[in-house]
Structure formats: structure tokens, C-alpha cells
N, C-alpha and C. Protein backbone atom coordinates (compact mmCIF):
# COMPACT_ATOMS: atom_id res chain seq x y z
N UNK A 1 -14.53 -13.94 35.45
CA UNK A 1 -14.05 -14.55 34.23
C UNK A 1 -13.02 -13.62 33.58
N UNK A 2 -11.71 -14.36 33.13
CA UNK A 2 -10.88 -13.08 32.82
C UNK A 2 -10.87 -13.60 31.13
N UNK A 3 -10.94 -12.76 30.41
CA UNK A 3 -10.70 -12.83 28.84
C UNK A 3 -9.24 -12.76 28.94
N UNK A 4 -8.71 -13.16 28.01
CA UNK A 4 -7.07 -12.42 27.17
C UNK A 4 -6.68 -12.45 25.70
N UNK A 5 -6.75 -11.82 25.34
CA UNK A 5 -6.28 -11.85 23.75
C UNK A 5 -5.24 -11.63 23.42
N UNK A 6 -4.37 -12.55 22.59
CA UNK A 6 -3.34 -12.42 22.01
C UNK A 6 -3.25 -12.07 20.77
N UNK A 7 -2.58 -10.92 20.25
CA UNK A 7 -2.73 -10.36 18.91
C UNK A 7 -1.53 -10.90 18.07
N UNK A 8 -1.55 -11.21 16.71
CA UNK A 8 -0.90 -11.81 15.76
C UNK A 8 0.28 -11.04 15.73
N UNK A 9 1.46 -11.09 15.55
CA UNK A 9 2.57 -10.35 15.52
C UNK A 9 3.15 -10.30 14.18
N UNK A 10 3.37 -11.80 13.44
CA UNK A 10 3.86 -11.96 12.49
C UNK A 10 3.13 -12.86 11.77
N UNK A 11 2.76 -12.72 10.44
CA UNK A 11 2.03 -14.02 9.56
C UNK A 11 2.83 -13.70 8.57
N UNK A 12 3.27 -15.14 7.64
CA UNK A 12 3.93 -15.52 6.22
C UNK A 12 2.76 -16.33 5.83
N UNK A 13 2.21 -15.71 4.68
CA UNK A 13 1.99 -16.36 3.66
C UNK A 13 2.18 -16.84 2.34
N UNK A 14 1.68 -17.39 1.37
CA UNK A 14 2.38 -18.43 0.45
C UNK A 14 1.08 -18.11 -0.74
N UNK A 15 1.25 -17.95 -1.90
CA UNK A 15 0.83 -17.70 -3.28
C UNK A 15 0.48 -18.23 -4.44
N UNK A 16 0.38 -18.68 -5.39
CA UNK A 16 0.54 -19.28 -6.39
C UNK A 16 -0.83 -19.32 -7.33
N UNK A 17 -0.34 -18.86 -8.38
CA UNK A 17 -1.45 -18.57 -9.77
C UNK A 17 -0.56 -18.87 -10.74
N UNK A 18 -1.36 -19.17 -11.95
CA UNK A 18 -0.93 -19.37 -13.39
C UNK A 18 -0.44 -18.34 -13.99
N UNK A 19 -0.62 -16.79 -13.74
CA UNK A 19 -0.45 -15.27 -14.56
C UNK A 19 -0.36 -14.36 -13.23
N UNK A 20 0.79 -13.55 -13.40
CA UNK A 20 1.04 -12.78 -12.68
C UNK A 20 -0.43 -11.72 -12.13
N UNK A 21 -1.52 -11.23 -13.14
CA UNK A 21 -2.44 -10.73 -12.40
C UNK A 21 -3.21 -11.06 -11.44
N UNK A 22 -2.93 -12.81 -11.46
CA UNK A 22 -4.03 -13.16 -10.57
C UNK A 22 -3.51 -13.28 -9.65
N UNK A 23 -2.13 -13.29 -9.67
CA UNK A 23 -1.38 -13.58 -8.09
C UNK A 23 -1.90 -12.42 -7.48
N UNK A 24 -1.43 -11.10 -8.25
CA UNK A 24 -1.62 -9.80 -8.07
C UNK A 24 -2.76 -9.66 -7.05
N UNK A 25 -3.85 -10.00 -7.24
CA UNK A 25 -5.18 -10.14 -6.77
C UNK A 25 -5.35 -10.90 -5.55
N UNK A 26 -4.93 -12.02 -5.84
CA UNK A 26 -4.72 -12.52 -4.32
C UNK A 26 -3.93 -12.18 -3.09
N UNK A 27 -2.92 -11.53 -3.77
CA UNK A 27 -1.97 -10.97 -2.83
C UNK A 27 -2.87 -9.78 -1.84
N UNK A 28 -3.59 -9.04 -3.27
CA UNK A 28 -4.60 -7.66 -2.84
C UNK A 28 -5.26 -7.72 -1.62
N UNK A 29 -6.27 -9.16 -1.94
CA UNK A 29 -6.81 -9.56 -1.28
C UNK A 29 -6.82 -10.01 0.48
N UNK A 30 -5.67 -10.62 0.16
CA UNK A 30 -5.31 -11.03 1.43
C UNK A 30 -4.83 -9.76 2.26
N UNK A 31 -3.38 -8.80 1.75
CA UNK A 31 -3.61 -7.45 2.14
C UNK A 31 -4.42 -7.06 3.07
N UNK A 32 -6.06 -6.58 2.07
CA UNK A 32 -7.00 -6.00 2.70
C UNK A 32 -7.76 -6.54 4.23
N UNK A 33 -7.61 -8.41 4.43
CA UNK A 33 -7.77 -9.23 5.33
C UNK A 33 -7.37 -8.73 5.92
N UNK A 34 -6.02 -9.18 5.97
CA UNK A 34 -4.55 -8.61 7.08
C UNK A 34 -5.02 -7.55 7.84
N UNK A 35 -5.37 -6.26 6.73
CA UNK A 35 -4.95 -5.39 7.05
C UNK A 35 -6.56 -5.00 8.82
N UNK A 36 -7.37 -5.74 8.40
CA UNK A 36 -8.26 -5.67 9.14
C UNK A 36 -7.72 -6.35 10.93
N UNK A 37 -7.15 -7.25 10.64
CA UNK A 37 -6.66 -7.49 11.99
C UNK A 37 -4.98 -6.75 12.29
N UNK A 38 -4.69 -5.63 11.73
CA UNK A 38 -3.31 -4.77 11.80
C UNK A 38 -2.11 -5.09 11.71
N UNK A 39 -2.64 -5.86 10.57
CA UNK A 39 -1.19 -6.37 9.99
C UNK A 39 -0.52 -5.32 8.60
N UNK A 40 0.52 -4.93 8.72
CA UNK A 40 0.82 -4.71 7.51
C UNK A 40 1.79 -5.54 6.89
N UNK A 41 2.28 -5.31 5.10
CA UNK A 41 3.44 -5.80 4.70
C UNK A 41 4.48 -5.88 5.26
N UNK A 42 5.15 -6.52 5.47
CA UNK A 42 6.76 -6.27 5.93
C UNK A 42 7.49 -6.86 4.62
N UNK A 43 7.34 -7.60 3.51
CA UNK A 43 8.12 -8.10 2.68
C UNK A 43 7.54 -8.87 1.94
N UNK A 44 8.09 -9.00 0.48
CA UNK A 44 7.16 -9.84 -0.42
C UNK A 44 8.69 -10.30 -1.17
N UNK A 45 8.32 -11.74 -1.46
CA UNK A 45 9.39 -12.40 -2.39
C UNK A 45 8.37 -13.20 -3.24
N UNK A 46 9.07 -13.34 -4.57
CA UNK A 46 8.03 -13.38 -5.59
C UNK A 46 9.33 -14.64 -6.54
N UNK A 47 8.96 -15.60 -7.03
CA UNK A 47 9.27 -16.23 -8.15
C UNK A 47 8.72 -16.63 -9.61
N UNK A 48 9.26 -17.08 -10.61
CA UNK A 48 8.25 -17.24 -11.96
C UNK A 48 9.13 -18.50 -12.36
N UNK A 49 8.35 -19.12 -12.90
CA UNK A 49 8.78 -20.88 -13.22
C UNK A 49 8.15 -20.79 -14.42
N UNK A 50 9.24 -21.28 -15.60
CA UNK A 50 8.45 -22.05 -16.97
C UNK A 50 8.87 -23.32 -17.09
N UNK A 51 7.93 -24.05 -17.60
CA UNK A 51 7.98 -25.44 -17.20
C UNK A 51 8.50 -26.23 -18.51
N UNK A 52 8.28 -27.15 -18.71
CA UNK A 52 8.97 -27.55 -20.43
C UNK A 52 8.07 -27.41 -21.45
N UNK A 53 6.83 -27.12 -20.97
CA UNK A 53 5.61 -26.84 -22.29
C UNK A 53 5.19 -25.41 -22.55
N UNK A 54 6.52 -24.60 -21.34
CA UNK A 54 6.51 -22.84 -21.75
C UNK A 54 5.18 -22.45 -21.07
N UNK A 55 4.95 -23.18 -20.17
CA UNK A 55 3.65 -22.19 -19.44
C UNK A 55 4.32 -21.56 -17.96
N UNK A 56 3.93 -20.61 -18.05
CA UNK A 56 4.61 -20.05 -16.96
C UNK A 56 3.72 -20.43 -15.52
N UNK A 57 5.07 -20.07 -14.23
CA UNK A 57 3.98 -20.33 -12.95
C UNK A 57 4.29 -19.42 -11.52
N UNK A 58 3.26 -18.54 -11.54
CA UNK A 58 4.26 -17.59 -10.17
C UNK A 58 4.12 -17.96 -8.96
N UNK A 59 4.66 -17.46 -8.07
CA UNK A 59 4.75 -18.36 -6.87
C UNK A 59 4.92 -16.28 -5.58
N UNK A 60 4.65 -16.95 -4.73
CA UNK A 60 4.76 -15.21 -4.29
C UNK A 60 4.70 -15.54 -1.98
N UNK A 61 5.69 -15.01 -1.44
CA UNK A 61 5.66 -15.25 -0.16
C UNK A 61 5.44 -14.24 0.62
N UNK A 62 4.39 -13.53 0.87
CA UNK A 62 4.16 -12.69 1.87
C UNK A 62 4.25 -12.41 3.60
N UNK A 63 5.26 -11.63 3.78
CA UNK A 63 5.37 -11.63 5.37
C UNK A 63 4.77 -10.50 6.02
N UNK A 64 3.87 -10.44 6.53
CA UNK A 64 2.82 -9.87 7.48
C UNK A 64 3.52 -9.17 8.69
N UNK A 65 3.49 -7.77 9.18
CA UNK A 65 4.09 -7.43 10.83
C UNK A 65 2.99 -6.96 11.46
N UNK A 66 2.87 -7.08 12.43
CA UNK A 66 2.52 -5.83 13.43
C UNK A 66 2.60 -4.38 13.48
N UNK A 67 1.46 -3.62 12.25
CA UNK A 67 1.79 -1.97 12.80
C UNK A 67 2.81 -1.61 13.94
């Protein structure tokens, strides 16, 4: 029986909270995931949206590499 594993090279992920801390947190979060199968950061792009009733909305795209 032959096994083979293919290891993740690249993951983008995608964000979104009401207040910048909580994005913060999720971002953390996921991070620490990642970081368990050896992914690190390669890049973060981040946006903020106010809407017409002035509530703000962040939005945040994380790209994942291969140590």
C-alpha cells in the first residue's frame, strides 16, 4: 500500500468583522492553525467600509506560503 501526501503550498483566506479587534483575532487565530500545518504569512490586505448609517465594516485577505 503506498501512502502520498501532498502538502499545502499556498492558502488565501478571506475576513470580515464589525471592529477592527475582532478581525484582529480572527486573523490570530487562523495564523496559529496555519501555522500548525507550516504555513506562514506571505501577505495581508485589509479594507474598512462605512456604510450610510456610519457603521463601519472591515474586510481583511490573508495569503498563506509554504515555510
Amino acid at each position: 500500500m503506498n501512502f502520498q501526501f501532498d502538502l499545502i503550498e499556498d492558502k488565501v483566506e478571506f475576513f470580515e468583522a464589525n471592529n477592527l479587534k475582532a478581525l484582529q483575532k480572527k486573523i490570530e487565530t487562523q495564523i496559529d492553525e496555519n501555522r500548525a500545518i507550516l504555513l506562514g504569512v506571505h501577505s495581508v490586505s485589509h479594507q474598512m467600509h462605512v456604510n450610510e448609517n456610519g457603521q463601519t465594516y472591515f474586510t481583511a485577505v490573508v495569503h498563506f506560503k509554504k515555510k
